[in-house]
N, C-alpha and C. Protein backbone atom coordinates (compact mmCIF):
# COMPACT_ATOMS: atom_id res chain seq x y z
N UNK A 1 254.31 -91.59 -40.29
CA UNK A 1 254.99 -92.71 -40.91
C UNK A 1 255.11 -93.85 -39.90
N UNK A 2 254.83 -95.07 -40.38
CA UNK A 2 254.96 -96.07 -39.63
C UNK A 2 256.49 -96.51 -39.32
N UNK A 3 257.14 -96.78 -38.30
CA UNK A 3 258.37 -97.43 -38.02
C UNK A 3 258.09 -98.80 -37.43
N UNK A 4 256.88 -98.92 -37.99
CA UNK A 4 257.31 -101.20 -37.76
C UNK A 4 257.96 -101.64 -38.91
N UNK A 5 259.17 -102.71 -38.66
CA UNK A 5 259.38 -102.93 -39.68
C UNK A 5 259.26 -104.89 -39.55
N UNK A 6 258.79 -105.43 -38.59
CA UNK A 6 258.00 -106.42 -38.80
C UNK A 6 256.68 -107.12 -37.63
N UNK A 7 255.91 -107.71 -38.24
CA UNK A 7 255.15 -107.60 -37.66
C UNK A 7 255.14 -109.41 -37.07
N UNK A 8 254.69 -109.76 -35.83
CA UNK A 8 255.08 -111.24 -35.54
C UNK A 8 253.52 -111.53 -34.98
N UNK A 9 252.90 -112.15 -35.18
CA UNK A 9 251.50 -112.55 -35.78
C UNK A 9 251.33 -114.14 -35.07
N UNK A 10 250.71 -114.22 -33.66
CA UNK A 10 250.23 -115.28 -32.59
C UNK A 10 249.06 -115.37 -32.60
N UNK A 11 248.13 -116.65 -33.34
CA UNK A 11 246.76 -117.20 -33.14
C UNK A 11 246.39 -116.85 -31.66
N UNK A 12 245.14 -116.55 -31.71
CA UNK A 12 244.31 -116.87 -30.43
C UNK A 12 243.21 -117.08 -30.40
N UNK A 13 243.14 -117.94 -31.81
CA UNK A 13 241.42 -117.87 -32.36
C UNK A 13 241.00 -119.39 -31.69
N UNK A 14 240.06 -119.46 -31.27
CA UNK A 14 239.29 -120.07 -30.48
C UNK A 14 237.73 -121.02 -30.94
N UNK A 15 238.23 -122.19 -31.21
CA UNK A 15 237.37 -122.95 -32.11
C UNK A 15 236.24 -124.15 -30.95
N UNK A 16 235.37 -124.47 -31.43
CA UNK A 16 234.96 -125.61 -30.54
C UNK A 16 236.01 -127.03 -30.33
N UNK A 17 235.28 -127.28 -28.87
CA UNK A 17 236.64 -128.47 -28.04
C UNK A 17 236.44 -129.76 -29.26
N UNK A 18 235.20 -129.95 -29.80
CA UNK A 18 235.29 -130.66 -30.96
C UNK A 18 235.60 -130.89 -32.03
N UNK A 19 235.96 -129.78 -32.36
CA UNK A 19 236.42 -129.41 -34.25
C UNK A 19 237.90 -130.14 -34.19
N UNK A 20 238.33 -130.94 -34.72
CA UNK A 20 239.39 -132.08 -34.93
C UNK A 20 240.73 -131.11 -35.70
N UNK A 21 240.63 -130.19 -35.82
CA UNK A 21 242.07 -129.07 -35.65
C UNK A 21 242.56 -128.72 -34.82
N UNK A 22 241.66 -128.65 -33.72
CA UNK A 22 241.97 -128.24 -32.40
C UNK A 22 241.84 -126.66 -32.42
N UNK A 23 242.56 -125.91 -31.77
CA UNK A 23 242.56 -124.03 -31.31
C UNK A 23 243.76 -124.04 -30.74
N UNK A 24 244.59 -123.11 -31.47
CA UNK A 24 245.61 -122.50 -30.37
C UNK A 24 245.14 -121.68 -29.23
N UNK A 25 243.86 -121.00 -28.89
CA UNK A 25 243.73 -121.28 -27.30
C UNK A 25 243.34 -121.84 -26.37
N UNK A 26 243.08 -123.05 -26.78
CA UNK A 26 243.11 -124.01 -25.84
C UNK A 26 244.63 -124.27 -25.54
N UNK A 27 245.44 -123.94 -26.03
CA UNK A 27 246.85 -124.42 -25.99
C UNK A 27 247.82 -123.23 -25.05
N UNK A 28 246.68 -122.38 -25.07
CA UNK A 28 247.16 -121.06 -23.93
C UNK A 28 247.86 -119.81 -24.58
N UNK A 29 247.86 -119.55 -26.04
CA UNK A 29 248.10 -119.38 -27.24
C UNK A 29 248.43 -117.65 -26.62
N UNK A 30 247.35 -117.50 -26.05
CA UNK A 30 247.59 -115.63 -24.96
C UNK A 30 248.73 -115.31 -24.60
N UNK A 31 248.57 -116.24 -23.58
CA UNK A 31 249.88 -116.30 -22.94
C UNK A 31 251.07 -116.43 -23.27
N UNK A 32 251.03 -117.39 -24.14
CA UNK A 32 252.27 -117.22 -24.92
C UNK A 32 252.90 -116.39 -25.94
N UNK A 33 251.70 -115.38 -26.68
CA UNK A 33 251.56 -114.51 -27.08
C UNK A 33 252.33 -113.43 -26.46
N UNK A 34 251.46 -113.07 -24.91
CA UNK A 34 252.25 -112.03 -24.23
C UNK A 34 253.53 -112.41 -23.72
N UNK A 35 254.02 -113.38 -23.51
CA UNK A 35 255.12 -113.77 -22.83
C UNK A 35 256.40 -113.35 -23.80
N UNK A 36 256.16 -113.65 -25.22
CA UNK A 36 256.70 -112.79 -26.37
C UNK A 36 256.75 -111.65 -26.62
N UNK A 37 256.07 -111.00 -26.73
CA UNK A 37 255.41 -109.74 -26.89
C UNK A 37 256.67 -108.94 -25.19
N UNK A 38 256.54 -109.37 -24.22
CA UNK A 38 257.24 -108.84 -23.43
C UNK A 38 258.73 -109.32 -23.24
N UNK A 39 259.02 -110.47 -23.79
CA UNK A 39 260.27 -110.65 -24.27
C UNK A 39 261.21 -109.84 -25.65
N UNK A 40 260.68 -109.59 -26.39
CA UNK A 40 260.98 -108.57 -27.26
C UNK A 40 260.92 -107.31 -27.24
N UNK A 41 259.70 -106.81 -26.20
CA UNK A 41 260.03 -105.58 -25.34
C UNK A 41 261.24 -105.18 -24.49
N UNK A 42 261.46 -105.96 -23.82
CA UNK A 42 262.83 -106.33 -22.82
C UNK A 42 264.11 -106.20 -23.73
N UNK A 43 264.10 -106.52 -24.90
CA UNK A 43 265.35 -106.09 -25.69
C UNK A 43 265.42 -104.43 -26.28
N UNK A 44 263.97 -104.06 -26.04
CA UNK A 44 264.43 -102.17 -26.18
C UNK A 44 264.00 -101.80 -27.43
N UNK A 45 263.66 -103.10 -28.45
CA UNK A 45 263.30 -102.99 -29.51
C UNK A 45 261.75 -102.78 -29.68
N UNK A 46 261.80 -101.39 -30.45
CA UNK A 46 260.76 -100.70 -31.02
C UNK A 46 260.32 -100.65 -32.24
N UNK A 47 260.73 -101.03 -32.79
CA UNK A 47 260.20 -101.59 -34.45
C UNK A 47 259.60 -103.06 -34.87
N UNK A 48 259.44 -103.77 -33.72
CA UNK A 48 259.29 -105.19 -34.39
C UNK A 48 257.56 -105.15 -33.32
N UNK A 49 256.18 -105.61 -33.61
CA UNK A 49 255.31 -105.60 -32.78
C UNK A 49 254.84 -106.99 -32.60
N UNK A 50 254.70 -107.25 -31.78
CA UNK A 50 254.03 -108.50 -31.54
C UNK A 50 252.43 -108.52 -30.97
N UNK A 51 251.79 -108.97 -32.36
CA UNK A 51 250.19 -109.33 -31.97
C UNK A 51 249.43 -110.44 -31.92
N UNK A 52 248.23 -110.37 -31.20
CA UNK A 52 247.40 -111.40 -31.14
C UNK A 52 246.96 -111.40 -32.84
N UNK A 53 246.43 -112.98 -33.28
CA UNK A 53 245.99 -112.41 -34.76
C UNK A 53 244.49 -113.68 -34.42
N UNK A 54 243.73 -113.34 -35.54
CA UNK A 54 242.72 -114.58 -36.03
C UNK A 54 243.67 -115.76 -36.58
N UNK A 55 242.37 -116.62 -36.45
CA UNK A 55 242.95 -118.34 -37.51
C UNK A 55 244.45 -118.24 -38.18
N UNK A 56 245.35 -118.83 -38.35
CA UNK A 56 246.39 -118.55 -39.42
C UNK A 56 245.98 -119.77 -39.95
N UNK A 57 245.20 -120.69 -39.55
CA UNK A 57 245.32 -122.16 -40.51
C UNK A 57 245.87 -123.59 -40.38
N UNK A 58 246.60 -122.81 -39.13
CA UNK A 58 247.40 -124.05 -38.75
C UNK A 58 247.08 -124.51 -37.45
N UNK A 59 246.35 -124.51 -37.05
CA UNK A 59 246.06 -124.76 -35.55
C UNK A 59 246.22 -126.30 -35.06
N UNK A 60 246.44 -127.66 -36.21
CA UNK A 60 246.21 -128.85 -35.78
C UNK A 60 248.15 -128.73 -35.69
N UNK A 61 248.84 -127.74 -35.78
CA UNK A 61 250.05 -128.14 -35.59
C UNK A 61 250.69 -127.74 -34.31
N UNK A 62 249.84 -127.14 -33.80
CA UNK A 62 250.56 -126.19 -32.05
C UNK A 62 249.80 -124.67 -32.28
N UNK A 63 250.39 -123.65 -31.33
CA UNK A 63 250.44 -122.86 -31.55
C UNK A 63 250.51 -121.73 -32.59
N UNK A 64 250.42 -121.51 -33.42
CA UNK A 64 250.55 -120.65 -34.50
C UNK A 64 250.89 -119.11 -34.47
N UNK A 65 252.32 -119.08 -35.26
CA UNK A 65 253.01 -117.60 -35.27
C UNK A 65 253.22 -117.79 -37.08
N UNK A 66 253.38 -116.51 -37.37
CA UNK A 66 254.06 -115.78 -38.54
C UNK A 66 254.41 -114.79 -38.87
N UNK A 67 255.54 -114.72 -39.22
CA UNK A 67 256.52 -113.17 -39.26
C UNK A 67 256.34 -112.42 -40.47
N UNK A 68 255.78 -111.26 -40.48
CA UNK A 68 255.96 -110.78 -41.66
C UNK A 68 256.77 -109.44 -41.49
N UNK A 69 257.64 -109.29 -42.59
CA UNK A 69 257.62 -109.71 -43.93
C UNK A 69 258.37 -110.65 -44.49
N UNK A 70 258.51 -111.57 -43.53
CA UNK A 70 260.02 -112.65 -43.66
C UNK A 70 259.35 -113.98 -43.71
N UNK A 71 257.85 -113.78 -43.64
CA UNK A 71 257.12 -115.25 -44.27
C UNK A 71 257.62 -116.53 -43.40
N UNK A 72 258.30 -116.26 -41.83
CA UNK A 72 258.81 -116.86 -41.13
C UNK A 72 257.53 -117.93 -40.66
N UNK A 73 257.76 -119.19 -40.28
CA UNK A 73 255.89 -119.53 -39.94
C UNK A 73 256.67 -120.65 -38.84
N UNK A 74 256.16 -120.47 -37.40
CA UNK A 74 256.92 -121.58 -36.06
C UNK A 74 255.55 -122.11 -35.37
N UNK A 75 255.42 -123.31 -35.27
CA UNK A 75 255.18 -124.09 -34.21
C UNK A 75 255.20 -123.42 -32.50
N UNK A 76 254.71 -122.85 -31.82
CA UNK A 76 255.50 -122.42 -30.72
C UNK A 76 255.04 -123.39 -29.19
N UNK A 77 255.86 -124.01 -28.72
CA UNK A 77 255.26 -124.98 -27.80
C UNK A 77 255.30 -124.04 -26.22
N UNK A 78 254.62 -123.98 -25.43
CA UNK A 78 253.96 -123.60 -24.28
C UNK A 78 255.10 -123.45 -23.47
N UNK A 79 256.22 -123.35 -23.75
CA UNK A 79 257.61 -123.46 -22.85
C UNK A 79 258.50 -122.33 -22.53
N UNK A 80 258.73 -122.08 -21.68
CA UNK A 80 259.58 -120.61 -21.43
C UNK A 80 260.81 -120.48 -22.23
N UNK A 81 261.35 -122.25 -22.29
CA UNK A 81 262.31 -122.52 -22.85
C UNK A 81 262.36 -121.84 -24.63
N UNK A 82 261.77 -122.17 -25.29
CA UNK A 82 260.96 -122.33 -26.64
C UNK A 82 260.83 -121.02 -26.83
N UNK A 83 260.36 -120.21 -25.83
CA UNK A 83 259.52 -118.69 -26.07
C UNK A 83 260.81 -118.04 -26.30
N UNK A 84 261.77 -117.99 -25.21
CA UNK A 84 262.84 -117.05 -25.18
C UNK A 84 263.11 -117.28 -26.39
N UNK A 85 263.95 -119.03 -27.00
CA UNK A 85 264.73 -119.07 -28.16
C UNK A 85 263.90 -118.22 -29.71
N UNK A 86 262.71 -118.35 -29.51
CA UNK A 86 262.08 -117.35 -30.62
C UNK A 86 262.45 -115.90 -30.48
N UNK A 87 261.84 -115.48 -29.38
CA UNK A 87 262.01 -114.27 -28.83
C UNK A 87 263.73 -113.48 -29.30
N UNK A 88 264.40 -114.49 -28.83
CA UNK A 88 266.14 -113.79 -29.27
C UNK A 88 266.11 -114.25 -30.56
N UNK A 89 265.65 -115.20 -31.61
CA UNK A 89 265.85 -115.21 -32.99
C UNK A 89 265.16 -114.06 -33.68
N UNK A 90 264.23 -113.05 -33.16
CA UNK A 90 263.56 -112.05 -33.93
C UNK A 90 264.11 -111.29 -33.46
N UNK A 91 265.16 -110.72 -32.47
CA UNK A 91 265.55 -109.59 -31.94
C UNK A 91 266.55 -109.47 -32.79
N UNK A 92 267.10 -110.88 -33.23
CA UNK A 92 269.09 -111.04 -33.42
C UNK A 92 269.04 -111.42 -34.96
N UNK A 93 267.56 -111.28 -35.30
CA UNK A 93 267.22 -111.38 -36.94
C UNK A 93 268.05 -112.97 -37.45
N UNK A 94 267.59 -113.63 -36.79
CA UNK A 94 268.31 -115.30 -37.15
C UNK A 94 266.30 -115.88 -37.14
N UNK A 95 267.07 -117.10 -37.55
CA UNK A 95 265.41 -118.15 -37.69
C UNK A 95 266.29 -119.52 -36.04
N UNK A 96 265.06 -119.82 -35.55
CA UNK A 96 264.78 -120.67 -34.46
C UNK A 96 264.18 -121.93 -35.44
N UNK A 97 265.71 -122.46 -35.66
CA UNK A 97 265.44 -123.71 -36.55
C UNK A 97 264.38 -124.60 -36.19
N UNK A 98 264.55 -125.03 -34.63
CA UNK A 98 263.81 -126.14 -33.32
C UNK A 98 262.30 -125.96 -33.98
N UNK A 99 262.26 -124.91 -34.23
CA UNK A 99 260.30 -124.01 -34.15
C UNK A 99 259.62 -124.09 -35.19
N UNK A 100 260.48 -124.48 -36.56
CA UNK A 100 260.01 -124.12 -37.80
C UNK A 100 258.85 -124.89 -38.01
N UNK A 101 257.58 -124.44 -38.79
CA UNK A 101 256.13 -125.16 -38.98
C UNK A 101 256.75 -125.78 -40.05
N UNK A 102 257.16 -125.10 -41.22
CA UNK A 102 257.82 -125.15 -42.50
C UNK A 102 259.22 -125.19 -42.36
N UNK A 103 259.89 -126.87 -42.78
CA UNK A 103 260.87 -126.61 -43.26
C UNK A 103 261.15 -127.11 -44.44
N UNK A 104 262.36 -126.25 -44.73
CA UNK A 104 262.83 -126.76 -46.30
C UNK A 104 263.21 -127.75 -46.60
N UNK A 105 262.93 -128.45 -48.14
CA UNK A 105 263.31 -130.32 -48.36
C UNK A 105 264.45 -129.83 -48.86
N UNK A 106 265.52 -130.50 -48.56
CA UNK A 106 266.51 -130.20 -49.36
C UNK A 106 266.98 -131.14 -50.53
């Protein structure tokens, strides 16, 4: 039986320096990947995984993450600052307003 119970989903798909979307790895998208990935380790938590993924689609907006099953979707900018505040919003099950790709019109 599987005990993930969400899965947090970091582009690292890698497009030409020309294609006018740009690539989250040119943006270092790995790294920031793992820098997560070992920040959410560090909280002890074993149910939540953090992976590298293909394209999500959004690449002309930053970095590209999405949480499933919480359809969560962040911007993530190259910053230690930025990484942690995600990092403790998925541990502490809150949303990292700052990050949101999508936000709501009210």
């Amino acid at each position: 039986m599987n005990s993930i119970r969400k899965h947090v989903f970091v582009c690292v798909n890698e497009r030409d320096g020309n294609n006018p979307k740009g690539c989250c790895a040119s943006k270092k998208s790995l790294e920031v990947m793992t820098q997560l990935k070992k920040a959410v380790k560090e909280h002890g938590i074993k149910d939540i995984r953090v992976n590298k993924s293909g394209c999500l689609g959004c690449c002309e907006n930053g970095i590209s993450c999405v949480i499933y099953p919480d359809g969560i979707w962040y911007t993530i900018p190259n910053e230690q600052k930025a990484i942690l505040e995600i990092s403790e919003s998925i541990v502490k099950e809150e949303i990292a307003n700052d990050y949101l790709m999508y936000k709501k019109k009210v």
